[in-house]
Protein backbone atom coordinates (compact mmCIF):
# COMPACT_ATOMS: atom_id res chain seq x y z
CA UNK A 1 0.00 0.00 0.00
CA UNK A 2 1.73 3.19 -1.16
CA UNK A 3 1.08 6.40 -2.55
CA UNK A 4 2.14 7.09 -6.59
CA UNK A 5 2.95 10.06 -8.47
CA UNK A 6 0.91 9.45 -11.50
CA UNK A 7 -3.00 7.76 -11.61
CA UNK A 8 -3.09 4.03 -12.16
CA UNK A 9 -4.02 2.94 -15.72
CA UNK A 10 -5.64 -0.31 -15.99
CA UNK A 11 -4.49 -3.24 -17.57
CA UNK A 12 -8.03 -3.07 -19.37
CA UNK A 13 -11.16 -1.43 -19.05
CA UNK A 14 -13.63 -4.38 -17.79
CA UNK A 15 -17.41 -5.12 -17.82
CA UNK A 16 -17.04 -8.37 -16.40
CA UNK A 17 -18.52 -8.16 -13.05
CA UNK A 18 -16.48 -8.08 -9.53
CA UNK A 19 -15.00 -11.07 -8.38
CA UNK A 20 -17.89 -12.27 -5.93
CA UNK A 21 -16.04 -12.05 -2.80
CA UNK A 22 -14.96 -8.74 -3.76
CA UNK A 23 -18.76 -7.47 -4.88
CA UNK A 24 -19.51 -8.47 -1.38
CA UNK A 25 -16.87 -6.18 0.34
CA UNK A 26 -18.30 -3.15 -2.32
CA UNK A 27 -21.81 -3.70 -1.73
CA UNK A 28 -21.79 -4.00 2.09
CA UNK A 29 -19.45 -0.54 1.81
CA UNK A 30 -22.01 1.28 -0.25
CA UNK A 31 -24.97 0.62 1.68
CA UNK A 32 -24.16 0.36 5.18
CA UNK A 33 -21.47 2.98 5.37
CA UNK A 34 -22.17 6.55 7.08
CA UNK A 35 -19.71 8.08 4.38
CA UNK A 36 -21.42 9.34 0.95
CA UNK A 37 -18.70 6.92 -1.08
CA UNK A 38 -18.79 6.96 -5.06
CA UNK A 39 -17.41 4.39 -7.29
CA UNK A 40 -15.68 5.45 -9.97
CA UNK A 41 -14.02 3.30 -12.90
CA UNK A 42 -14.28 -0.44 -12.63
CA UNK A 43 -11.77 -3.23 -14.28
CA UNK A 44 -9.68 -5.92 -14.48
CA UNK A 45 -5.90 -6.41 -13.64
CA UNK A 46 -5.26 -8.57 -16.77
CA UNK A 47 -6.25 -8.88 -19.51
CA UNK A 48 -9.18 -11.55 -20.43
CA UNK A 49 -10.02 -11.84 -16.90
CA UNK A 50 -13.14 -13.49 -16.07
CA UNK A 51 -14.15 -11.04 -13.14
CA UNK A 52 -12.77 -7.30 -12.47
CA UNK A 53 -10.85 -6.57 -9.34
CA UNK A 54 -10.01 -2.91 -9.00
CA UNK A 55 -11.86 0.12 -8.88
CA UNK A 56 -11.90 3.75 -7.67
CA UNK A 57 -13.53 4.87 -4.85
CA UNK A 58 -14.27 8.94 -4.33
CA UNK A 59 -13.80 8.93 -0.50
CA UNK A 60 -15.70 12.45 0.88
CA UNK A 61 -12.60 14.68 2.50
CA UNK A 62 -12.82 18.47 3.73
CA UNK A 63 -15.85 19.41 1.65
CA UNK A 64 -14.43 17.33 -1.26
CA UNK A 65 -13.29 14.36 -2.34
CA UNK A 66 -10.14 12.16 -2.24
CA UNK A 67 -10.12 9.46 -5.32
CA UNK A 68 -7.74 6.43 -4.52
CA UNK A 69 -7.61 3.15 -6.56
CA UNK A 70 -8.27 -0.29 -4.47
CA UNK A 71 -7.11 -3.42 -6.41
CA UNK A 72 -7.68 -6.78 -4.97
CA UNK A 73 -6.71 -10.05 -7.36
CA UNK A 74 -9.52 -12.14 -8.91
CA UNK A 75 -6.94 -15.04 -8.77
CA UNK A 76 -6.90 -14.60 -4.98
CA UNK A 77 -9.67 -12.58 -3.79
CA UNK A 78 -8.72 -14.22 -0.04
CA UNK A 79 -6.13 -11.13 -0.17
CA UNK A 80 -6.25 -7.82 1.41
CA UNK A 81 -6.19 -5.25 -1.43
CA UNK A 82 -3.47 -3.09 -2.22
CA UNK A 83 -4.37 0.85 -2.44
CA UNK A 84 -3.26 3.59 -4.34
CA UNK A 85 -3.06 7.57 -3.34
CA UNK A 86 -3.47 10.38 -5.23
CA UNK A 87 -0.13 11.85 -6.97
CA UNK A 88 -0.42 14.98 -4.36
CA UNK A 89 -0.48 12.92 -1.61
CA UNK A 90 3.39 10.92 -1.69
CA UNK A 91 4.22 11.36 1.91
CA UNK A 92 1.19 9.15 2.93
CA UNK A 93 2.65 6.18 4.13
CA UNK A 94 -0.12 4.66 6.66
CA UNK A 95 2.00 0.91 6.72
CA UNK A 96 5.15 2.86 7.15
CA UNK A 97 3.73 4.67 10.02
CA UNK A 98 2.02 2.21 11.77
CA UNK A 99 5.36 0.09 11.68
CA UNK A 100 7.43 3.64 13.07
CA UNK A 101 4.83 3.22 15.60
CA UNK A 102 5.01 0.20 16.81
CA UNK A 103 1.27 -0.08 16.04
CA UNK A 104 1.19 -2.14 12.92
CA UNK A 105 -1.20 -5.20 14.56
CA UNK A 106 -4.00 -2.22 15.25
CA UNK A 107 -4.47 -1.59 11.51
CA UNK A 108 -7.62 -3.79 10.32
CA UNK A 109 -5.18 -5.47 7.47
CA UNK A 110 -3.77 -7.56 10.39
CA UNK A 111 -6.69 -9.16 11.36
CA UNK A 112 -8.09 -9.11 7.47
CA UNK A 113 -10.84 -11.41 6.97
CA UNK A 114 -12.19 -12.14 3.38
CA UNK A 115 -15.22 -13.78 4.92
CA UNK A 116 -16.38 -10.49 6.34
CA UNK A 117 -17.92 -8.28 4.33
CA UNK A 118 -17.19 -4.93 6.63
CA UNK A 119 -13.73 -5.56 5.26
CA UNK A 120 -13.46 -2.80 2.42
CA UNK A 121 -15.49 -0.64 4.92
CA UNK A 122 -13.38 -0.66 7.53
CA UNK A 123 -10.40 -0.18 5.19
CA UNK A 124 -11.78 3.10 3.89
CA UNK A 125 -12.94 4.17 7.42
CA UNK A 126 -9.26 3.69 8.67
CA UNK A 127 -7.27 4.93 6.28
CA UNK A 128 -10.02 7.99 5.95
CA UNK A 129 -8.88 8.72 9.52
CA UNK A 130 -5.34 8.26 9.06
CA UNK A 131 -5.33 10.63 6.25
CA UNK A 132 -7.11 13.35 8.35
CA UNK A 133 -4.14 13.07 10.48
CA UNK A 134 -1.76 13.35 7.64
CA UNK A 135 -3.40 16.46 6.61
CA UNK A 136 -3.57 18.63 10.03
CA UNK A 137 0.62 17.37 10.31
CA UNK A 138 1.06 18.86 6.90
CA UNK A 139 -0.69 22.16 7.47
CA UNK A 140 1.00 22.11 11.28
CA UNK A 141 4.36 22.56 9.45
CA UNK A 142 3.43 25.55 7.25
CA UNK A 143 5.68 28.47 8.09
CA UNK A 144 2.55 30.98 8.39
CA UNK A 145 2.40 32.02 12.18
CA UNK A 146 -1.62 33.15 11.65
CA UNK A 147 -2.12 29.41 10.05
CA UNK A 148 -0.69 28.05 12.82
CA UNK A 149 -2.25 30.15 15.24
CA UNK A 150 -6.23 29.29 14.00
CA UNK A 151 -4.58 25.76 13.29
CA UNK A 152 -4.29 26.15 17.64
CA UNK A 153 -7.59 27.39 18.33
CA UNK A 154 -9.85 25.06 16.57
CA UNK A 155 -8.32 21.78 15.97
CA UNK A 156 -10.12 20.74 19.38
CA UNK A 157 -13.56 20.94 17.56
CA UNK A 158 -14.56 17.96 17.04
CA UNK A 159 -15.22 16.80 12.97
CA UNK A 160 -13.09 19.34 11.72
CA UNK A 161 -10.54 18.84 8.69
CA UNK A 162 -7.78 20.74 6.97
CA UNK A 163 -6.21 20.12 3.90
CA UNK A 164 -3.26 21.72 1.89
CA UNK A 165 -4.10 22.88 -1.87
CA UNK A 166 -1.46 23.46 -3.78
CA UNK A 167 -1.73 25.44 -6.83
CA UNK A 168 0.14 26.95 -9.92
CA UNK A 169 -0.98 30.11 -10.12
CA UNK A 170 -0.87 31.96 -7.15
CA UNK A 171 0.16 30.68 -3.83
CA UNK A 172 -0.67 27.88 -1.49
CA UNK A 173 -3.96 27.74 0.44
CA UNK A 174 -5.04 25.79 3.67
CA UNK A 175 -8.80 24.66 3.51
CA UNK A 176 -10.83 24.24 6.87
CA UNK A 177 -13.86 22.47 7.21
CA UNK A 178 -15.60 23.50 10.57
CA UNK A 179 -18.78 21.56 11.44
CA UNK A 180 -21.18 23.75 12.79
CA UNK A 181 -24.42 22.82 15.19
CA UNK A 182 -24.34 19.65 16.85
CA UNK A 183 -27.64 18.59 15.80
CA UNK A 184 -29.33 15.33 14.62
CA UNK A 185 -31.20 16.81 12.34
CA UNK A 186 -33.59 13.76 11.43
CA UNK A 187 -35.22 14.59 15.20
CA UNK A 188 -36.17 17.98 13.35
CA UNK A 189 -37.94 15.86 10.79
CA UNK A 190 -39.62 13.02 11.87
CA UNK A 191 -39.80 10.46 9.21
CA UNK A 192 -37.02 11.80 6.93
CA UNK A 193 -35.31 9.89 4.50
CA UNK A 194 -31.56 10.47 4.75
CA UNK A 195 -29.86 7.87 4.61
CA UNK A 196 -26.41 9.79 5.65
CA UNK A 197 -25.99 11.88 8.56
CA UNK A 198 -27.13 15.86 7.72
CA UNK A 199 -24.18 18.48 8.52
CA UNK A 200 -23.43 22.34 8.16
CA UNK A 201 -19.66 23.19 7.76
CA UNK A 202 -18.02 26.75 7.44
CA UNK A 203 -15.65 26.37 4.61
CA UNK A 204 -12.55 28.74 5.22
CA UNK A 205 -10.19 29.19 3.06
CA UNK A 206 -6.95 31.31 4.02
CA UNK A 207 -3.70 31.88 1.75
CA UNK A 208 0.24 30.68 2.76
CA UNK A 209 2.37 33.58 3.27
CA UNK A 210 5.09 34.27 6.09
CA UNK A 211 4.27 37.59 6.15
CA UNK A 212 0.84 39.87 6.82
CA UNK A 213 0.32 43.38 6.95
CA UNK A 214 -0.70 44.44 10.25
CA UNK A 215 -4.78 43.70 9.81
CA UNK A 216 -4.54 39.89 8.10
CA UNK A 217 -6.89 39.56 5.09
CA UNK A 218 -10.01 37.93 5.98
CA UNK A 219 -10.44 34.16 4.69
CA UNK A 220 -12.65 33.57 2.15
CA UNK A 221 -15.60 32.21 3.41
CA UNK A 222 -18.58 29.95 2.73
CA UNK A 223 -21.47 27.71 4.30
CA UNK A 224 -21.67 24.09 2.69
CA UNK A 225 -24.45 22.08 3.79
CA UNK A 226 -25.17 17.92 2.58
CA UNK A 227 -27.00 17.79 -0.43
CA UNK A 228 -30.19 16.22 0.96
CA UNK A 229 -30.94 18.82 3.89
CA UNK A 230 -30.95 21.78 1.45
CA UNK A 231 -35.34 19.98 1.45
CA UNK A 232 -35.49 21.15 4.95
CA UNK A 233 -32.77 23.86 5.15
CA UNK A 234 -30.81 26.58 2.55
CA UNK A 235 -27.62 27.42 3.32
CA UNK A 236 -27.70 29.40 0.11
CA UNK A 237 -30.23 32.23 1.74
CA UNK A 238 -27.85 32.73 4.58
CA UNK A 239 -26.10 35.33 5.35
CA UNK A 240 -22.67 35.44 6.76
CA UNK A 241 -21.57 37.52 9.79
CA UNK A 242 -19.00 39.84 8.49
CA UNK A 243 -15.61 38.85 9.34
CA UNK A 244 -14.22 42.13 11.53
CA UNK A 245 -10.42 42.82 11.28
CA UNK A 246 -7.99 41.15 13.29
CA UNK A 247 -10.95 38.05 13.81
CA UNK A 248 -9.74 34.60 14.19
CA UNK A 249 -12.17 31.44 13.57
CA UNK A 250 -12.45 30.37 16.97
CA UNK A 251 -14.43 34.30 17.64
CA UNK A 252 -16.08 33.63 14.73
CA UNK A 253 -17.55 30.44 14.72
CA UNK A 254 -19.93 31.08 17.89
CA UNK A 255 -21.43 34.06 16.35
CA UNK A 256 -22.11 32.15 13.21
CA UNK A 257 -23.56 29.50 15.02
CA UNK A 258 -25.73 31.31 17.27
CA UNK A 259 -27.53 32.91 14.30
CA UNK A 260 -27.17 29.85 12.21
CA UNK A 261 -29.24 27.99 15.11
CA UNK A 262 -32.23 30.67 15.13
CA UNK A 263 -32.86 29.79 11.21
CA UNK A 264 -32.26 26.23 11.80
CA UNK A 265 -35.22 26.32 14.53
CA UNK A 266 -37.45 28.66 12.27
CA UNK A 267 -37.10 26.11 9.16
CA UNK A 268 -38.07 23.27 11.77
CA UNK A 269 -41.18 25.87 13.15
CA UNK A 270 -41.54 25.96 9.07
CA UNK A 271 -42.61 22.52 8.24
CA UNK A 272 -45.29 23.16 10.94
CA UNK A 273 -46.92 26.12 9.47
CA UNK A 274 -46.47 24.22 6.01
CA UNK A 275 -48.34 21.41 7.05
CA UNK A 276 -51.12 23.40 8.69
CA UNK A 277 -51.79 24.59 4.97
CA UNK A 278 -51.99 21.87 3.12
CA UNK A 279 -54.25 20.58 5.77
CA UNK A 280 -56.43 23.84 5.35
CA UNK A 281 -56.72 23.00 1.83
CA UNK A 282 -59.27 20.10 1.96
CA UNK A 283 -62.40 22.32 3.43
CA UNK A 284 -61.76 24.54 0.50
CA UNK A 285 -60.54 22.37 -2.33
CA UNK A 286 -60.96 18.99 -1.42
CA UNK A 287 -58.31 16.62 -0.45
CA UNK A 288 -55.41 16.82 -1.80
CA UNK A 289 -54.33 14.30 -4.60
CA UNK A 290 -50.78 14.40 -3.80
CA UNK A 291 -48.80 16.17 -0.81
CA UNK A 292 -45.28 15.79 0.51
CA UNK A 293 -45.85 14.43 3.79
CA UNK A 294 -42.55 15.08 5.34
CA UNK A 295 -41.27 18.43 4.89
CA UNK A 296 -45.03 19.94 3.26
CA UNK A 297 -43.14 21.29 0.17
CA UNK A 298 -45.20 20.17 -2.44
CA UNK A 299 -49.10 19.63 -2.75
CA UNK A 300 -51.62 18.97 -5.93
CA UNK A 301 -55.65 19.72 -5.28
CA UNK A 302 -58.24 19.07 -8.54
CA UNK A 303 -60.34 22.03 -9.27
CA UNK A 304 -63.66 21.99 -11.74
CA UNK A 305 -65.20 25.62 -13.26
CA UNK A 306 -68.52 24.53 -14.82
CA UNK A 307 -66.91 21.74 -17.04
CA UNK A 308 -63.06 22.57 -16.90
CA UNK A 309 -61.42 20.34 -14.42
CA UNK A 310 -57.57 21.29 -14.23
CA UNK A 311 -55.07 20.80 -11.89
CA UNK A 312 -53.72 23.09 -8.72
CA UNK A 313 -50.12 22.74 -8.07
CA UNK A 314 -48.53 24.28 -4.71
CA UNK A 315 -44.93 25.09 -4.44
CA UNK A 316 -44.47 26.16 -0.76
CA UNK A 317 -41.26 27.84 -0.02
CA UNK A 318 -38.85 26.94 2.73
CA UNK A 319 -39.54 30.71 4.32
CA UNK A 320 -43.26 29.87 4.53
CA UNK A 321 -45.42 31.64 5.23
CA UNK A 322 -42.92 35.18 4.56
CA UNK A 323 -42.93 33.94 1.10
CA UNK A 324 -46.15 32.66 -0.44
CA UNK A 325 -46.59 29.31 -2.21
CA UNK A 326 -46.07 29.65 -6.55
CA UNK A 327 -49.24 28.20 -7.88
CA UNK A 328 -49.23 26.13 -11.50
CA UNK A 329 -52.12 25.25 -13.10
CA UNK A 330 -51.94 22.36 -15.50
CA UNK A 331 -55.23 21.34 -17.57
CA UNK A 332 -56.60 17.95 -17.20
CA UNK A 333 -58.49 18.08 -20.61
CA UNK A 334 -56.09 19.98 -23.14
CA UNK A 335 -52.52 19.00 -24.19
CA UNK A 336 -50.06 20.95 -26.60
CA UNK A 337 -48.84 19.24 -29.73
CA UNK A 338 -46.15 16.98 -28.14
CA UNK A 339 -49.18 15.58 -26.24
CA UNK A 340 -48.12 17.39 -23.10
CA UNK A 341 -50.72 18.65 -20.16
CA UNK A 342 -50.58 22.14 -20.99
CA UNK A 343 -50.02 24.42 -17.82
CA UNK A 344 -49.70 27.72 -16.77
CA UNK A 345 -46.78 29.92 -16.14
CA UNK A 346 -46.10 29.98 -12.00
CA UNK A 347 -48.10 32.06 -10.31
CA UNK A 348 -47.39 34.57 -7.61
CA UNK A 349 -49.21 37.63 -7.63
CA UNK A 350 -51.87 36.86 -5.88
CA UNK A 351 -53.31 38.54 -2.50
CA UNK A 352 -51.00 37.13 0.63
CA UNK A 353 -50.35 37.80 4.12
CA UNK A 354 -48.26 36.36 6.39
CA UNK A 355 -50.10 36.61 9.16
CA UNK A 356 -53.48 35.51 7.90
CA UNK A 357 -53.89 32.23 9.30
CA UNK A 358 -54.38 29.31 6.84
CA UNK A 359 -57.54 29.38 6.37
CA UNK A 360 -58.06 32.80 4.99
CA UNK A 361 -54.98 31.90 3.31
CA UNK A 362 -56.23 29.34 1.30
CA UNK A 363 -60.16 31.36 0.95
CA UNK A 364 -58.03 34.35 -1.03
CA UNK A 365 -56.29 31.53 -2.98
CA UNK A 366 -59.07 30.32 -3.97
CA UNK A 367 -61.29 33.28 -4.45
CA UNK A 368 -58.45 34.28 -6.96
CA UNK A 369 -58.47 31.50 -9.08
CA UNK A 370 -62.27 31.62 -9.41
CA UNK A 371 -61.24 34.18 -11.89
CA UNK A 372 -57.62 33.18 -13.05
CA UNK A 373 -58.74 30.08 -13.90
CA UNK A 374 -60.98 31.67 -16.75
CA UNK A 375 -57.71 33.14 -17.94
CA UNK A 376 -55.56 30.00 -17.90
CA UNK A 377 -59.07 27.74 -19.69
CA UNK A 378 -58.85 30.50 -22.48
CA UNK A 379 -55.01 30.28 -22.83
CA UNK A 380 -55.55 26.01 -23.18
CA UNK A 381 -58.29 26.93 -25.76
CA UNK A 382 -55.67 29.22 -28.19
CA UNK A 383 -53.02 26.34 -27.36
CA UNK A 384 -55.40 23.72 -28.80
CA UNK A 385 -56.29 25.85 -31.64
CA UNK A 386 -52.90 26.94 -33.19
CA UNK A 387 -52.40 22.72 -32.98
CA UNK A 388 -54.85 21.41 -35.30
């Protein structure tokens, strides 16, 4: 197991399938593993190989990801598989360590089992860790005295991770990845369907240099949340405290969490007011045909003027009820030429308050479509008529 300075080329590209023992190892590692892990290229080690036995897995690292190649041998899949590093990352020696160390009967490739199939799982996990150490040692030894002074101040955060990017054009820069709010976030939403665990991090971002004017440059900074939550939460609509000169991360991060928090607890207090609408639909419109159950983000009522039946599409916003739900209408009797429902453009300019409750919410809703509906029923009878 070593790192190399150039990406490993296979022998040939396969699609033969895995080597079953090895299948077992990748399968158990992509669905049972708390880490977001990506395969990447599969094939074989030889040439006219009846199974493949190497692939590469994108391993999630400081707001990123780290690819490295694992190749196992179909001709004896009993074996641990070797492991290849990226070309940046030569001075990662986790063997070489571990021997240094004394600790080389710890690592999981001592006790390797190829009957298990949380082998290749508890590979990644370890050597995940390992190179988190790696990284904070490399960034420890940058000659920047500010680096090594937030380096200081919030290593003992738990979660966090650094990493060194080197570039061409302009110099060095150390990434941080802070996580921010220890939350379990699927007690927010009962009956979510993450499979992962949801996180915030602060991305930070602060050049090398061994020398700073007196008032430091402030990093550049960002909020990067896990795909799935941006359904209950936006890091996108949120703004940043402003970074005051001569602020480190470890003043920073408490004010950024303490505001973070309050939106956090208002997009939670959110789904509530959510749901309370779509439940005051049903008096008005009938029940609802379709409605997201679990975060209330999405509901469909059928409406009928004289004989035009058309659908009601609701688009609530995560900042319900200070923004108002985007209405489409989509005809249940007319289609355009590529036989497609035709609907209406969204809809927003309608009377809305946020403090009426849901009930009079819905009423105006629906006392203005008694008459935009008129609109939308002539704009399906044009659409039919420039088709025939």
């Amino acid at each position: 197991m070593a790192p190399s300075t150039y990406s490993a080329a296979p022998a040939s590209s396969s699609a033969a399938p895995l080597a079953p023992l090895v299948d077992a190892q990748l399968n158990f590692l992509l669905s049972d593993s708390t880490l977001p892990v990506k395969v990447g290229q599969i094939w074989s080690g030889c040439r006219n190989r009846r199974y493949a036995d190497r692939f590469t897995l994108a391993i999630p690292f400081c707001l990123d990801y780290v690819y490295w190649d694992f190749m196992y041998n179909a001709m004896y899949p009993k074996v641990a598989p070797d492991v290849l590093f990226g070309p940046d990352d030569e001075g990662f020696q986790p063997l070489v360590d571990y021997d240094d160390t004394g600790n080389g009967d710890k690592s999981c490739l001592a006790q390797w089992d190829f009957r298990d199939p949380r082998g290749l799982m508890c590979l990644v996990k370890e050597l995940r860790l390992l190179y988190i150490e790696y990284q904070k040692k490399r960034v420890a030894e940058v000659d920047d005295a500010r680096l090594k002074f937030e380096l200081s101040t919030v290593l003992a955060k738990e979660g966090i991770e650094v990493c060194m990017v080197s570039l061409t054009d302009r110099p060095d820069e150390v990434k941080f990845a802070v996580p921010l709010l220890d939350l379990d976030f699927t007690k927010l939403v009962p009956g979510c369907p993450w499979k992962f665990p949801q996180k915030i991090h602060l991305q930070a971002i602060f050049p090398v240099s061994r020398s700073y004017p007196s008032v430091p440059p402030a990093p550049r900074l960002k909020l990067i949340s896990t795909p799935d939550l941006k359904s209950f939460f936006s890091v996108d609509g949120f703004k940043l405290p402003t970074w005051i000169d001569g602020m480190c991360m470890a003043e920073y991060i408490p004010r950024l969490e303490e505001n973070l928090q309050i939106q956090v607890v208002e997009a939670s207090a959110s789904i509530g007011s959510r749901r309370r609408f779509i439940e005051a639909l049903a008096p008005t419109f009938g029940r609802p045909l379709e409605a997201d159950a679990i975060f209330c983000r999405k509901a469909t009522v059928l409406s009928i003027s004289g004989i035009f039946t058309f659908l009601v599409h609701f688009a609530i916003p995560l900042q319900f009820p200070k923004q108002q739900p985007i209405l489409t209408l989509q005809s249940s009797q007319h289609c355009n030429s590529q036989g497609i429902p035709i609907t209406s453009h969204p809809i927003n300019d309608y009377p809305w308050s946020p403090r009426w409750d849901p009930t009079e919410m819905v009423e105006r809703i629906y006392d203005f479509l008694v008459d935009e509906c008129q609109n939308f029923k002539k704009l399906c009878s044009d659409g039919c008529s420039q088709t025939r």
